[in-house]
Protein backbone atom coordinates (compact mmCIF):
# COMPACT_ATOMS: atom_id res chain seq x y z
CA UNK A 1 -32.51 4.71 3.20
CA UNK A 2 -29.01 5.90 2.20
CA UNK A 3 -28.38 6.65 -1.41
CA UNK A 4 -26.75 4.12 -3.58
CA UNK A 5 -25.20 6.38 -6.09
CA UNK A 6 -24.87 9.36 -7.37
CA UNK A 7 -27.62 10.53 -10.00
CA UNK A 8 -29.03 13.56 -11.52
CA UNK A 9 -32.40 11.69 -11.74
CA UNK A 10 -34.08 13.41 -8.72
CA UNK A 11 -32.37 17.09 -9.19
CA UNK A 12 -34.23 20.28 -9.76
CA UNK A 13 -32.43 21.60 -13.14
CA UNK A 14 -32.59 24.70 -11.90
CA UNK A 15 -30.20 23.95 -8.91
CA UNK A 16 -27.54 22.41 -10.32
CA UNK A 17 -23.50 24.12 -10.45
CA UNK A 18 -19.90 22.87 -10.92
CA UNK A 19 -18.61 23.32 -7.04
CA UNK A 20 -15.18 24.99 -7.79
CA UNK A 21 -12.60 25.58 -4.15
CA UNK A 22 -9.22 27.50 -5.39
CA UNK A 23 -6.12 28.14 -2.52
CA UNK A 24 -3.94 30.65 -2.44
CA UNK A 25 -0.85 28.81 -1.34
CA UNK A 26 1.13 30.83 1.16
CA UNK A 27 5.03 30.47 1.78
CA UNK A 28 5.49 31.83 5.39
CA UNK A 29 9.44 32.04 4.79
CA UNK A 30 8.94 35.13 2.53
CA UNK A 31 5.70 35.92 2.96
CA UNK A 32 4.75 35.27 -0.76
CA UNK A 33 1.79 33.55 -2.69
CA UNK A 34 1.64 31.43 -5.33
CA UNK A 35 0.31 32.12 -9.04
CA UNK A 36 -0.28 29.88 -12.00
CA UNK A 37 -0.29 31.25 -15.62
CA UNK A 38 -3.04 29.15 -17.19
CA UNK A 39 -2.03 27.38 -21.14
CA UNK A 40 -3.96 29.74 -23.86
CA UNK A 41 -6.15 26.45 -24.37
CA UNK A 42 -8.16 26.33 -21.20
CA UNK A 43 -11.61 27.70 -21.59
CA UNK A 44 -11.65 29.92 -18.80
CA UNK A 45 -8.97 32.38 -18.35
CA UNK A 46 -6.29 31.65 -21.06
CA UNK A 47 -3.17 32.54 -20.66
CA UNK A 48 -3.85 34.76 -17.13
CA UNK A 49 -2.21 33.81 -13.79
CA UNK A 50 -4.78 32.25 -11.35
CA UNK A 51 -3.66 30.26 -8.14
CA UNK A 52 -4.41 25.96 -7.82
CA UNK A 53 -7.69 24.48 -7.65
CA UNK A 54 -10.15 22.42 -8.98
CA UNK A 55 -13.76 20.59 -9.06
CA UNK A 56 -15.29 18.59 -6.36
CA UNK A 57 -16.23 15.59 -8.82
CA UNK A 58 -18.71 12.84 -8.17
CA UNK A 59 -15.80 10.53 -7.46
CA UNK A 60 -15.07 12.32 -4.27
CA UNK A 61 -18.53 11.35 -3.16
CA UNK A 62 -18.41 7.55 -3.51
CA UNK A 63 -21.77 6.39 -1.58
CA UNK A 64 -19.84 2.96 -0.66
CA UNK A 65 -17.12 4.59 1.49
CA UNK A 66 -18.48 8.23 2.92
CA UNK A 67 -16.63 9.10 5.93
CA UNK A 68 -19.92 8.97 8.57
CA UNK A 69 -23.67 7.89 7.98
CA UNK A 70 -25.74 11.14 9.49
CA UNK A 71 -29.31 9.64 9.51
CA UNK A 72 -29.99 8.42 6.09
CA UNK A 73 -27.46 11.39 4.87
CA UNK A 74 -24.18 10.30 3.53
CA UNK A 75 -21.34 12.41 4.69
CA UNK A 76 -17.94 13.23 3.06
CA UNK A 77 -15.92 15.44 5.67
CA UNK A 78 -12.93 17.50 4.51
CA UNK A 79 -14.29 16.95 0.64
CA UNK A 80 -12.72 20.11 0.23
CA UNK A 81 -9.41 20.09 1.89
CA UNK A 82 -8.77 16.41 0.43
CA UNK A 83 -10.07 18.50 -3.09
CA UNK A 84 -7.47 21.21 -2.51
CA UNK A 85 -4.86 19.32 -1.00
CA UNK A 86 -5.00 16.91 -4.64
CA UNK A 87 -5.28 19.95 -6.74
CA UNK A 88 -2.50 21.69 -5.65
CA UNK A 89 -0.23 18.41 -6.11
CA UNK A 90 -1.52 17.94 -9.46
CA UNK A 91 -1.37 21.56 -10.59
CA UNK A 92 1.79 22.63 -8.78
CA UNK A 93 3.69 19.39 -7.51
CA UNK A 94 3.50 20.88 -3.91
CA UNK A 95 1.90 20.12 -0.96
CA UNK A 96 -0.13 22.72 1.72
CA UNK A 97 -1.28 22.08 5.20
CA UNK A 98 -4.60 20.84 6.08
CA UNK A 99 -5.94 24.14 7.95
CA UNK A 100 -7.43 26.34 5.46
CA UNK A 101 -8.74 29.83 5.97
CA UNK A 102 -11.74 31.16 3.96
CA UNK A 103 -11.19 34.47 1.97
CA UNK A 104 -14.18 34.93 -0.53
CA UNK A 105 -16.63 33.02 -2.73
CA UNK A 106 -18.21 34.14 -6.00
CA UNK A 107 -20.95 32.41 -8.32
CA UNK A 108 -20.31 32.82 -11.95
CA UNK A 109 -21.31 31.55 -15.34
CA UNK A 110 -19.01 30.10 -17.73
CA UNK A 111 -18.20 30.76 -21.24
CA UNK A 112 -19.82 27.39 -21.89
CA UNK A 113 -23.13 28.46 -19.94
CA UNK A 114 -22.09 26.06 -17.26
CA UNK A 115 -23.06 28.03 -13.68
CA UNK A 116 -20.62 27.77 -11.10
CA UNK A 117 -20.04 28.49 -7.39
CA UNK A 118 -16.41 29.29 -6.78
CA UNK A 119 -15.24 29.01 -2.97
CA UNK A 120 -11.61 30.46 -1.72
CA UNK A 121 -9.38 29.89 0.53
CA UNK A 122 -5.71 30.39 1.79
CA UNK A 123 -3.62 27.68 3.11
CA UNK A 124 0.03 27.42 4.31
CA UNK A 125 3.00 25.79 2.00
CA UNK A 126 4.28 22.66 3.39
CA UNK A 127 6.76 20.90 1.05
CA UNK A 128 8.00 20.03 -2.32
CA UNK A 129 9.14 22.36 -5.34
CA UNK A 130 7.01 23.97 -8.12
CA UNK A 131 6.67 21.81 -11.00
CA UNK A 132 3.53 23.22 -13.61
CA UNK A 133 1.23 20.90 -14.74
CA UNK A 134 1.85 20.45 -18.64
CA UNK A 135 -1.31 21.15 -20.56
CA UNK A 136 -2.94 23.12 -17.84
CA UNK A 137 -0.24 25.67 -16.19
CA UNK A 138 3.28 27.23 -18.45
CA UNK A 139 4.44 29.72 -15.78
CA UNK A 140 4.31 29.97 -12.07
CA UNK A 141 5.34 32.82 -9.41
CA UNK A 142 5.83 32.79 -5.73
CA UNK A 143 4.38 36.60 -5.56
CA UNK A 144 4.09 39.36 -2.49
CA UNK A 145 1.30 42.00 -2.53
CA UNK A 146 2.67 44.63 -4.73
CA UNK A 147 4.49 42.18 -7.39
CA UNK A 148 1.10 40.21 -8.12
CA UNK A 149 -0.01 43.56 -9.62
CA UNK A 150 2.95 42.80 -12.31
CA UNK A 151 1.11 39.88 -13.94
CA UNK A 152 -1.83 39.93 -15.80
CA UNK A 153 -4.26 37.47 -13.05
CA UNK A 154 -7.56 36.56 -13.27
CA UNK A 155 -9.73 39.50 -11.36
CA UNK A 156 -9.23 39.57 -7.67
CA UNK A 157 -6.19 37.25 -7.33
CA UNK A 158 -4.11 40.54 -6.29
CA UNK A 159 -6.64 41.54 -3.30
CA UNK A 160 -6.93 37.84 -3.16
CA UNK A 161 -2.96 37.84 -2.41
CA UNK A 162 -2.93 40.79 -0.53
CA UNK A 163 -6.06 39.03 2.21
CA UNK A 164 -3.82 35.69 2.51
CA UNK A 165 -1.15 37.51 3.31
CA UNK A 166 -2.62 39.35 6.33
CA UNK A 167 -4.77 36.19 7.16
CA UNK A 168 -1.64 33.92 7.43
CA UNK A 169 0.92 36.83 7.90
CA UNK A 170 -1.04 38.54 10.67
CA UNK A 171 -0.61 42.17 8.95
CA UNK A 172 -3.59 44.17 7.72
CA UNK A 173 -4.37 43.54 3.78
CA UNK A 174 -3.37 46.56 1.05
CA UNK A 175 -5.83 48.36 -0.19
């Protein structure tokens, strides 16, 4: 029997996390990456440059339209390109490509003692000009390797940079 809805009812406590996906946008024209100074009012990061991305939220899961019935498992495929692709629209008014390439994933806990498993990725620029969301973003960047090191970023995003770069550039990352 496929599930209904989406509950908590049946989880273990102990295996529950926020599923985070960030992109590090990549503009092939000048070989630079994008960065996002977050408003001194978000609760994770303040105020330090990050790059778009977002939550996979329970309304990305709706059990009365998944994309394929496996069994009696509900499937949503591309949940996290469709996540990413919406993020970086909200966040940054632009749009990326579909393909993404994986970089890194960490597992952290919040400031708020909410757990969290953060996947990333790089994708390619497509269209549309930078426009910050207000309330969440004040500054952005279109950034090469050795600039991001300029701006104070949330740990990694420089070798974060540096690996979409050489994934979607085809050059070897700086150390």
């Amino acid at each position: 029997m496929t599930a209904g809805k989406i509950s908590l009812d049946n989880a273990k406590k102990d295996k529950l996390f926020y599923f985070v996906a960030n992109v590090v946008v990549y503009r092939g024209e000048d070989q630079r990456c994008l960065i996002l100074k977050r408003d001194q009012r978000e609760k994770v990061h303040p105020g330090r440059y990050a790059v778009p991305g977002g939550k996979l939220e329970w309304k990305d899961l709706d059990p009365s339209n998944p994309t394929r019935i496996n069994g009696d498992v509900l499937d949503f495929q591309d949940a996290v390109e469709e996540l990413l692709k919406r993020e970086v629209k909200e966040e940054a008014g632009i749009e990326i490509e579909k393909e993404l390439a994986y970089i890194n994933s960490v597992a952290f806990i919040r400031p708020d003692e909410i757990p969290v498993v953060l996947v990333k990725f790089a994708a390619r620029y497509k269209s549309g000009d930078v426009q910050v969301e207000k309330g969440g973003f004040t500054d952005y960047a279109w950034v090469n390797e050795s600039e991001v090191k300029k701006y104070e970023c949330i740990d990694g995003i420089p070798e974060e940079v540096s690996q979409t770069i050489a994934i979607m550039g085809g050059t070897k990352p700086v150390d």
